[in-house]
C-alpha atoms as a PDB file:
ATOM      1  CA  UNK A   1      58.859 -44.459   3.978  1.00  0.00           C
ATOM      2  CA  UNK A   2      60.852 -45.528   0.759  1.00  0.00           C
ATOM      3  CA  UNK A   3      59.199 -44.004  -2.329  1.00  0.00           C
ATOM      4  CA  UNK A   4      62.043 -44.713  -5.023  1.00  0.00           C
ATOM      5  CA  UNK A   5      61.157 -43.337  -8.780  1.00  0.00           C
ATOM      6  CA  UNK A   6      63.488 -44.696 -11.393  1.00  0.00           C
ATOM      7  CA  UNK A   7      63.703 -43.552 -15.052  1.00  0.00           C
ATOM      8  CA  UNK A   8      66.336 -43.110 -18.165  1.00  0.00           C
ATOM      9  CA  UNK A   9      69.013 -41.479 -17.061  1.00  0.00           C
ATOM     10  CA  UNK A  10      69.555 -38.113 -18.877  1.00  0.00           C
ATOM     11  CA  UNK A  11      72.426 -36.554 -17.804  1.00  0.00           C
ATOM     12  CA  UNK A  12      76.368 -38.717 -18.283  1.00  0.00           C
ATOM     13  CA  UNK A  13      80.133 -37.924 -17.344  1.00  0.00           C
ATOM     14  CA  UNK A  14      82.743 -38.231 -19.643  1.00  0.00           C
ATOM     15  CA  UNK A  15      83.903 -42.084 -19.258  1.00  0.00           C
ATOM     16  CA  UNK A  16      79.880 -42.504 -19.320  1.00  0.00           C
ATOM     17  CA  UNK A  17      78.647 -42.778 -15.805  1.00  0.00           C
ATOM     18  CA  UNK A  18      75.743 -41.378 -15.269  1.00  0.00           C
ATOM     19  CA  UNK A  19      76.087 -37.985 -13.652  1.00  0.00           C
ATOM     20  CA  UNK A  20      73.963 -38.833 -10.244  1.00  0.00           C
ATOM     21  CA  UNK A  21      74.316 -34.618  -9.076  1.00  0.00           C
ATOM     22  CA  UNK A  22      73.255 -33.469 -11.802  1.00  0.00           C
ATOM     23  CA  UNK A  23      70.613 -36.078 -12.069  1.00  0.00           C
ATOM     24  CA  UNK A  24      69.598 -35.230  -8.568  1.00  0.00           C
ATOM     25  CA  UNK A  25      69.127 -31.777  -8.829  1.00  0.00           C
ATOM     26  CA  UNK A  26      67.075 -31.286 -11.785  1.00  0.00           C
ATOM     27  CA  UNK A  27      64.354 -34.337 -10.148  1.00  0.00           C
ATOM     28  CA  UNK A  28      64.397 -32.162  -6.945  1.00  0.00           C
ATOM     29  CA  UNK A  29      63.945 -28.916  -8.798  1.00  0.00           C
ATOM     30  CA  UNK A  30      61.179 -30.863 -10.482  1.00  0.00           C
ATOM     31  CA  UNK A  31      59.563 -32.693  -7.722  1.00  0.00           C
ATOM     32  CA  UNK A  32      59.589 -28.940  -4.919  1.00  0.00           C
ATOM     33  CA  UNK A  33      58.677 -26.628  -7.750  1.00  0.00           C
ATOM     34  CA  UNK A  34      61.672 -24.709  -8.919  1.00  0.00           C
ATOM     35  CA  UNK A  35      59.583 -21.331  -9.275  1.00  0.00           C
ATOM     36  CA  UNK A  36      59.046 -21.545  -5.609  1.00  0.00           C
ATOM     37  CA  UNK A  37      62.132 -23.132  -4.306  1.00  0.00           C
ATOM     38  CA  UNK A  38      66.232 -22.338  -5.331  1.00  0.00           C
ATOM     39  CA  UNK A  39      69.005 -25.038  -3.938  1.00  0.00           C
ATOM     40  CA  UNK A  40      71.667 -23.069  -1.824  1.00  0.00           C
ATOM     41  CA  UNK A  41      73.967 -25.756  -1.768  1.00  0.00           C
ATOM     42  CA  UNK A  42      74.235 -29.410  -2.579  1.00  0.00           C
ATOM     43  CA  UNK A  43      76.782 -31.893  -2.028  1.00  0.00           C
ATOM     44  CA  UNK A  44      76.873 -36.213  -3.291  1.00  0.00           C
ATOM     45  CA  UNK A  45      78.718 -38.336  -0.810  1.00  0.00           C
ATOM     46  CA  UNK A  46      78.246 -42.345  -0.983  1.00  0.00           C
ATOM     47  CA  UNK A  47      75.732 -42.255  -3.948  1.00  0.00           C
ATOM     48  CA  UNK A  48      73.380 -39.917  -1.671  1.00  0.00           C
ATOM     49  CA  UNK A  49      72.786 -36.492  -2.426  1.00  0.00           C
ATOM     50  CA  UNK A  50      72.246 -34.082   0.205  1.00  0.00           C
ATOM     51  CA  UNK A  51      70.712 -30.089  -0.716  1.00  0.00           C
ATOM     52  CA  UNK A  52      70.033 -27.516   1.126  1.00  0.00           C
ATOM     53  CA  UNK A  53      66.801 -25.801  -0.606  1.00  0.00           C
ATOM     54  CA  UNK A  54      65.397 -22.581   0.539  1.00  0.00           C
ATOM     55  CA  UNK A  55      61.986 -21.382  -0.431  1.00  0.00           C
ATOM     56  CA  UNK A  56      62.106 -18.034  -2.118  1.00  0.00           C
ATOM     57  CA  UNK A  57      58.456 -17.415  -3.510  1.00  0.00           C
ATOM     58  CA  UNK A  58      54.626 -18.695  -2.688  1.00  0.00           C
ATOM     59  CA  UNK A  59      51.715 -18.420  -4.718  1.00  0.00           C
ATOM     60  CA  UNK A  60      49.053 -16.409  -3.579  1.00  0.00           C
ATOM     61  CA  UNK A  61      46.136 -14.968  -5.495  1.00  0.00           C
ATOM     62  CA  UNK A  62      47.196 -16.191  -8.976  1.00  0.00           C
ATOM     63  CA  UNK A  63      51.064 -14.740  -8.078  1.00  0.00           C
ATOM     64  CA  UNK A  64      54.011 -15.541  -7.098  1.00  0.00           C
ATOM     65  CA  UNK A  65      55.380 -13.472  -4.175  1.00  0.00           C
ATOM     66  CA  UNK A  66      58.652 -12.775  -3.046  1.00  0.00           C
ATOM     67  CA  UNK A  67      59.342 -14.515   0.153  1.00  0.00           C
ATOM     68  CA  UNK A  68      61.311 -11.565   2.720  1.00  0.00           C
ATOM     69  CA  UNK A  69      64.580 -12.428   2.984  1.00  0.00           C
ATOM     70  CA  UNK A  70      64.797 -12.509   6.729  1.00  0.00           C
ATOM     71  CA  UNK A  71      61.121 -14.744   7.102  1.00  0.00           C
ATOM     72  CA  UNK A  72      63.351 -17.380   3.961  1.00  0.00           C
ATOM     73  CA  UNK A  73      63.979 -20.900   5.842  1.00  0.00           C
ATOM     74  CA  UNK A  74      66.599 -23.397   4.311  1.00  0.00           C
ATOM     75  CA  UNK A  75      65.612 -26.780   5.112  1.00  0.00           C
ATOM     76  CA  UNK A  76      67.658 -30.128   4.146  1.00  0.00           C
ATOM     77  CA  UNK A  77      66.672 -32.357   1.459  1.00  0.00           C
ATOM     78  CA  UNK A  78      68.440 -36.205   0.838  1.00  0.00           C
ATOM     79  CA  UNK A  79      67.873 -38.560  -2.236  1.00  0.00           C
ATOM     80  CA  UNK A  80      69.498 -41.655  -2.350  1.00  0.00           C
ATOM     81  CA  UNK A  81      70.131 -43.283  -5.575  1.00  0.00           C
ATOM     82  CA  UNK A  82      70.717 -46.602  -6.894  1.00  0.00           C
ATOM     83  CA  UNK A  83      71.366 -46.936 -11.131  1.00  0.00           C
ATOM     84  CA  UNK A  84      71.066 -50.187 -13.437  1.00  0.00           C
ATOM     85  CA  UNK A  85      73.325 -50.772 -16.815  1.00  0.00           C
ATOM     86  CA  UNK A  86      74.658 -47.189 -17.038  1.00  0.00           C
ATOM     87  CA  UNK A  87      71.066 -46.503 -18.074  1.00  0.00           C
ATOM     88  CA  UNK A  88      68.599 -46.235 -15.569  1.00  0.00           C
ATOM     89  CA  UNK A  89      68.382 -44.324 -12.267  1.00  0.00           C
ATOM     90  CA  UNK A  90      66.516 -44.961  -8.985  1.00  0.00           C
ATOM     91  CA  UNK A  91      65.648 -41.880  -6.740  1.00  0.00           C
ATOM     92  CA  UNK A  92      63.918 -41.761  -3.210  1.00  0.00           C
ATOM     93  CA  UNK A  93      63.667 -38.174  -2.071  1.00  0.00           C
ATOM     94  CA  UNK A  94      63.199 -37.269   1.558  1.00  0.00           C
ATOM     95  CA  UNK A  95      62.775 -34.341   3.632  1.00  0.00           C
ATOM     96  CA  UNK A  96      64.778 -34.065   6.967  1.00  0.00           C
ATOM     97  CA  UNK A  97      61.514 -33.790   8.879  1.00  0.00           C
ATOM     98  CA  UNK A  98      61.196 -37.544   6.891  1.00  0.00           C
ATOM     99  CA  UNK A  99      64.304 -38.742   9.205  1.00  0.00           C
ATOM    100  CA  UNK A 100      66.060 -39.901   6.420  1.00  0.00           C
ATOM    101  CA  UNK A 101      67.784 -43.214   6.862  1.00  0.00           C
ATOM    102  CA  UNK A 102      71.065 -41.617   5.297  1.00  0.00           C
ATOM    103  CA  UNK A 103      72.532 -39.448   8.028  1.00  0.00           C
ATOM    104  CA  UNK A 104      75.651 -38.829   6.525  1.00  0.00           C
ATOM    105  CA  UNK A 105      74.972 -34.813   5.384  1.00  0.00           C
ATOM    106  CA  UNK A 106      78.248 -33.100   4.788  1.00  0.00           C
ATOM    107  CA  UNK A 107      78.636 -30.565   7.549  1.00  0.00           C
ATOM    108  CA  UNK A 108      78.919 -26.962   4.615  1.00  0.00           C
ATOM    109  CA  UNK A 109      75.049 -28.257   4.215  1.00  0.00           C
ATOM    110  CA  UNK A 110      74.619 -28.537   7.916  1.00  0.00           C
ATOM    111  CA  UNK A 111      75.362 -25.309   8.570  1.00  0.00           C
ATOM    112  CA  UNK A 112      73.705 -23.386   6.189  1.00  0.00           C
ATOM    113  CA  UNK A 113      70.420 -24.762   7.665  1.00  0.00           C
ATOM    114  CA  UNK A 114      67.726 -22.598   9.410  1.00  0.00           C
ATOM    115  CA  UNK A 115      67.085 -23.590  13.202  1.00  0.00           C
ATOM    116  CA  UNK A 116      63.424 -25.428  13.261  1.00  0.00           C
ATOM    117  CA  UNK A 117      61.139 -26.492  15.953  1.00  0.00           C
ATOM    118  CA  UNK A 118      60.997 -29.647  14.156  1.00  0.00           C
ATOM    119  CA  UNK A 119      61.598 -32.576  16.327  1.00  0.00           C
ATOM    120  CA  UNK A 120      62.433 -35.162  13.168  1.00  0.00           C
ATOM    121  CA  UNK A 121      64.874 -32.354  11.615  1.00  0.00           C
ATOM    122  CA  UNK A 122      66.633 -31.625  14.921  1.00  0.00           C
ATOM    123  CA  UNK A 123      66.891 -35.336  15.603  1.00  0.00           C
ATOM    124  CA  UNK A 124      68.450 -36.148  12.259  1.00  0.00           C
ATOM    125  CA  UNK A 125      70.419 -33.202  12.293  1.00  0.00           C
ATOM    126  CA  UNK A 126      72.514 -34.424  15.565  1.00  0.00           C
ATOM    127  CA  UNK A 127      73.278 -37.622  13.977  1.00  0.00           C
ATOM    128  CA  UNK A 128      74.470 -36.329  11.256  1.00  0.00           C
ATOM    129  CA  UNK A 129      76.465 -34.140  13.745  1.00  0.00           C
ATOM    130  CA  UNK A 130      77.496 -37.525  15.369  1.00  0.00           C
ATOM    131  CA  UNK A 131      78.638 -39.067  12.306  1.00  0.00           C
ATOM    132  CA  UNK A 132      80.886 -36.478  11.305  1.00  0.00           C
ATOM    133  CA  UNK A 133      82.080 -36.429  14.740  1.00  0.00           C
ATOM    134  CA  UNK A 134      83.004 -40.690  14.175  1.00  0.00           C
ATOM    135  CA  UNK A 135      84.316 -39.991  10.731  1.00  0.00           C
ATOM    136  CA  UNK A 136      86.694 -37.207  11.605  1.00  0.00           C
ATOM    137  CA  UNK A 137      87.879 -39.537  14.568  1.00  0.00           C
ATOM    138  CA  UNK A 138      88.506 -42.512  11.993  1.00  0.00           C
ATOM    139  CA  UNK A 139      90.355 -40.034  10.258  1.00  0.00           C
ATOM    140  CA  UNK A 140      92.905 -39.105  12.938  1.00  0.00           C
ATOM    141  CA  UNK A 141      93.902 -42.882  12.558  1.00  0.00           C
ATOM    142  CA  UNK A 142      95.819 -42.423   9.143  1.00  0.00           C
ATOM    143  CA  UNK A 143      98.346 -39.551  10.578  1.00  0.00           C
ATOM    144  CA  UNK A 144      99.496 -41.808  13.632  1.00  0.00           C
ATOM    145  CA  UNK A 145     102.807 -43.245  13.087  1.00  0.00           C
ATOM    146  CA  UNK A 146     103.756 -46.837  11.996  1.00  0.00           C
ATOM    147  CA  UNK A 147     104.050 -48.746  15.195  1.00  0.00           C
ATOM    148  CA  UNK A 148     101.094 -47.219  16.943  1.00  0.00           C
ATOM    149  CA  UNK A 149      99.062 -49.479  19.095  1.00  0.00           C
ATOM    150  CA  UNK A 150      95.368 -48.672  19.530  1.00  0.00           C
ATOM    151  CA  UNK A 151      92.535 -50.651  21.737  1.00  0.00           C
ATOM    152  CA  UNK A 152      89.021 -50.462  22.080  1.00  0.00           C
ATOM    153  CA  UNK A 153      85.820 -52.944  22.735  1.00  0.00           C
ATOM    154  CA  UNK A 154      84.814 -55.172  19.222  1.00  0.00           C
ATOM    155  CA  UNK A 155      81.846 -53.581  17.370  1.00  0.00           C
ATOM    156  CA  UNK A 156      81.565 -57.350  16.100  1.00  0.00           C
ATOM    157  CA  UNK A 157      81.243 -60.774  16.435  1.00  0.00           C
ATOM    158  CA  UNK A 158      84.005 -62.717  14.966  1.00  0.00           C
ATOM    159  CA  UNK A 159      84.181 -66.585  13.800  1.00  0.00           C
ATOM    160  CA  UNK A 160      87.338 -66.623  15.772  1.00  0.00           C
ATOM    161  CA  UNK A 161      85.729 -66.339  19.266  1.00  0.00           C
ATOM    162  CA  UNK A 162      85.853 -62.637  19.854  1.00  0.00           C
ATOM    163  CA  UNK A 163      82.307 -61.720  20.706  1.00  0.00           C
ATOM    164  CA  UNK A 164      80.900 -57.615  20.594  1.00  0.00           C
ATOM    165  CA  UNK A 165      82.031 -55.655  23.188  1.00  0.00           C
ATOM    166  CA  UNK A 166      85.224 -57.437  23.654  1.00  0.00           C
ATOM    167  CA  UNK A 167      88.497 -55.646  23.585  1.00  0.00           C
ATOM    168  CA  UNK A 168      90.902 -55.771  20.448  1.00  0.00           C
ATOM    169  CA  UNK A 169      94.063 -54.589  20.318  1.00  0.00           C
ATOM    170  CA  UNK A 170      95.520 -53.256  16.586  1.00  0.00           C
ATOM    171  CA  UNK A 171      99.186 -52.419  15.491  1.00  0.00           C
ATOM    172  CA  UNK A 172      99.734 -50.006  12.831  1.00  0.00           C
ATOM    173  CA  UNK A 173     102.302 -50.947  10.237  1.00  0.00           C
ATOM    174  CA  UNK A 174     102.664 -50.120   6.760  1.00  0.00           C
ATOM    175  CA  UNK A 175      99.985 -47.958   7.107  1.00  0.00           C
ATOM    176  CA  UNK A 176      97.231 -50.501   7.477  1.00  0.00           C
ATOM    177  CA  UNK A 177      96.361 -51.512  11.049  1.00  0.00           C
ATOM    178  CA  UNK A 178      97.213 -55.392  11.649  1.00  0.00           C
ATOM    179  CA  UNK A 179      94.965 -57.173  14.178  1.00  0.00           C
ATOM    180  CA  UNK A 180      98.653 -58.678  15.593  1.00  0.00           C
ATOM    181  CA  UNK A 181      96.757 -62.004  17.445  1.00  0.00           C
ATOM    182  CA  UNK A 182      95.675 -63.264  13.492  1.00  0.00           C
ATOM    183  CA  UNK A 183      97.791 -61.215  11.787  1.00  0.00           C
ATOM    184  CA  UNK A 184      94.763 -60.399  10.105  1.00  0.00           C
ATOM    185  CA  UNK A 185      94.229 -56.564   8.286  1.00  0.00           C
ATOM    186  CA  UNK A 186      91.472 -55.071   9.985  1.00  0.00           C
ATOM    187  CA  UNK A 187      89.218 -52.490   8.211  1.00  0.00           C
ATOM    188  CA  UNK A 188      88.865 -48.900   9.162  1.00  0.00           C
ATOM    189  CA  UNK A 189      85.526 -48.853   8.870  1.00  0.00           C
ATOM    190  CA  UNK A 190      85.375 -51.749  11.671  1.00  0.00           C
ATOM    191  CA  UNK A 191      87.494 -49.585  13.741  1.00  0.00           C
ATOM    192  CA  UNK A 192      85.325 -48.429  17.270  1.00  0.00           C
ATOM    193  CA  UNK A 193      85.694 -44.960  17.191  1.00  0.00           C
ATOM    194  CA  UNK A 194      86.070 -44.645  20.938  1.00  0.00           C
ATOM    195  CA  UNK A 195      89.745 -46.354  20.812  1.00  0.00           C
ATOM    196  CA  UNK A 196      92.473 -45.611  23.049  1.00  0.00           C
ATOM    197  CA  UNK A 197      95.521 -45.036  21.819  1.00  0.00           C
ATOM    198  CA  UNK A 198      98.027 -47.600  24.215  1.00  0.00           C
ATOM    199  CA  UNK A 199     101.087 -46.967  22.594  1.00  0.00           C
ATOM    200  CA  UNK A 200     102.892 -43.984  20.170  1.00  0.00           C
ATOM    201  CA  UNK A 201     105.819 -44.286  18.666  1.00  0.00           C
ATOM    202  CA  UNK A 202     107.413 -44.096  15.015  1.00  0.00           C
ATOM    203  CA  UNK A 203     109.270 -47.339  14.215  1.00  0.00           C
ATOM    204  CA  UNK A 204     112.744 -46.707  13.096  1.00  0.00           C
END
């Protein structure tokens, strides 16, 4: 469930963006209790920001207690953010057992992660997997050679008949891939990442 928090931004880069990391990281140190908690690692990719936070300490009997290092569990936490006029944020922090909508987690944060019985966490965890398994596929797309031809079935409907599922055929040249029937440029992002790749060649 969406819980978003917004308030004056406190924290700026240099050309006077508002520093969203940093930002992030002192509202989650905030929010979890930082004498309890310590961020291993965090990482901001598409205005999200995804931390892996391990709980160190509890408080027990008016104390805090070190947690044993072997019985420590890092667990994933995401915040999306949203800002207004170079002046305001907007936060909505989420726990992995939340299944965040946001399943993009870089895969350093993946792996520092504790296994969990957790049927949320593992669930978001494998689509994150997933995702970086589509995005490193997209990738392989930018070191085929100009004249490559790739196919796969539409992820769309299109105004020009083409209807989801149906198969589209791409040419790569000048390093964008050309849709040759409209000779129309067709976005990556578009791209199904279960394409074949029909042709492979390097136009001379």
């Amino acid at each position: 469930m969406s819980n978003w928090i917004s308030h004056k931004a406190q924290y700026f880069k240099n050309n006077g963006d508002i520093d969203r990391k940093k930002e992030c990281t002192c509202f989650l140190l905030d929010t979890i209790n930082s004498d309890l908690y310590e961020v291993v690692h965090a990482a901001f990719y598409c205005n999200v920001y995804y931390a892996a936070v391990v709980q160190t300490k509890i408080f027990n009997d008016q104390e805090y207690k070190e947690i044993p290092k072997e019985e420590q569990e890092i667990t994933a936490m995401v915040i999306d953010t949203k800002t207004e006029k170079k002046e305001f944020i907007y936060l909505n922090l989420e726990k992995e057992s939340d299944m965040p909508i946001r399943r993009e987690c870089p895969k350093i944060i993946l792996n520092l992660l504790s296994d969990t019985d957790d049927e949320n966490s593992q669930e978001w965890r494998k689509q994150c997997h997933k995702s970086l398994q589509i995005k490193r596929k997209l990738l392989k797309l930018d070191g085929l050679p100009e004249g490559t031809r790739i196919q796969f079935p539409s992820l769309l409907s299109f105004s020009n008949g083409v209807e989801k599922g149906d198969s589209i055929i791409l040419l790569k040249s000048n390093r964008k891939w050309i849709w040759e029937k409209y000779q129309y440029r067709f976005m990556k992002s578009y791209i199904n990442p279960d394409y074949t790749i029909l042709q492979k060649e390097e136009i001379k």
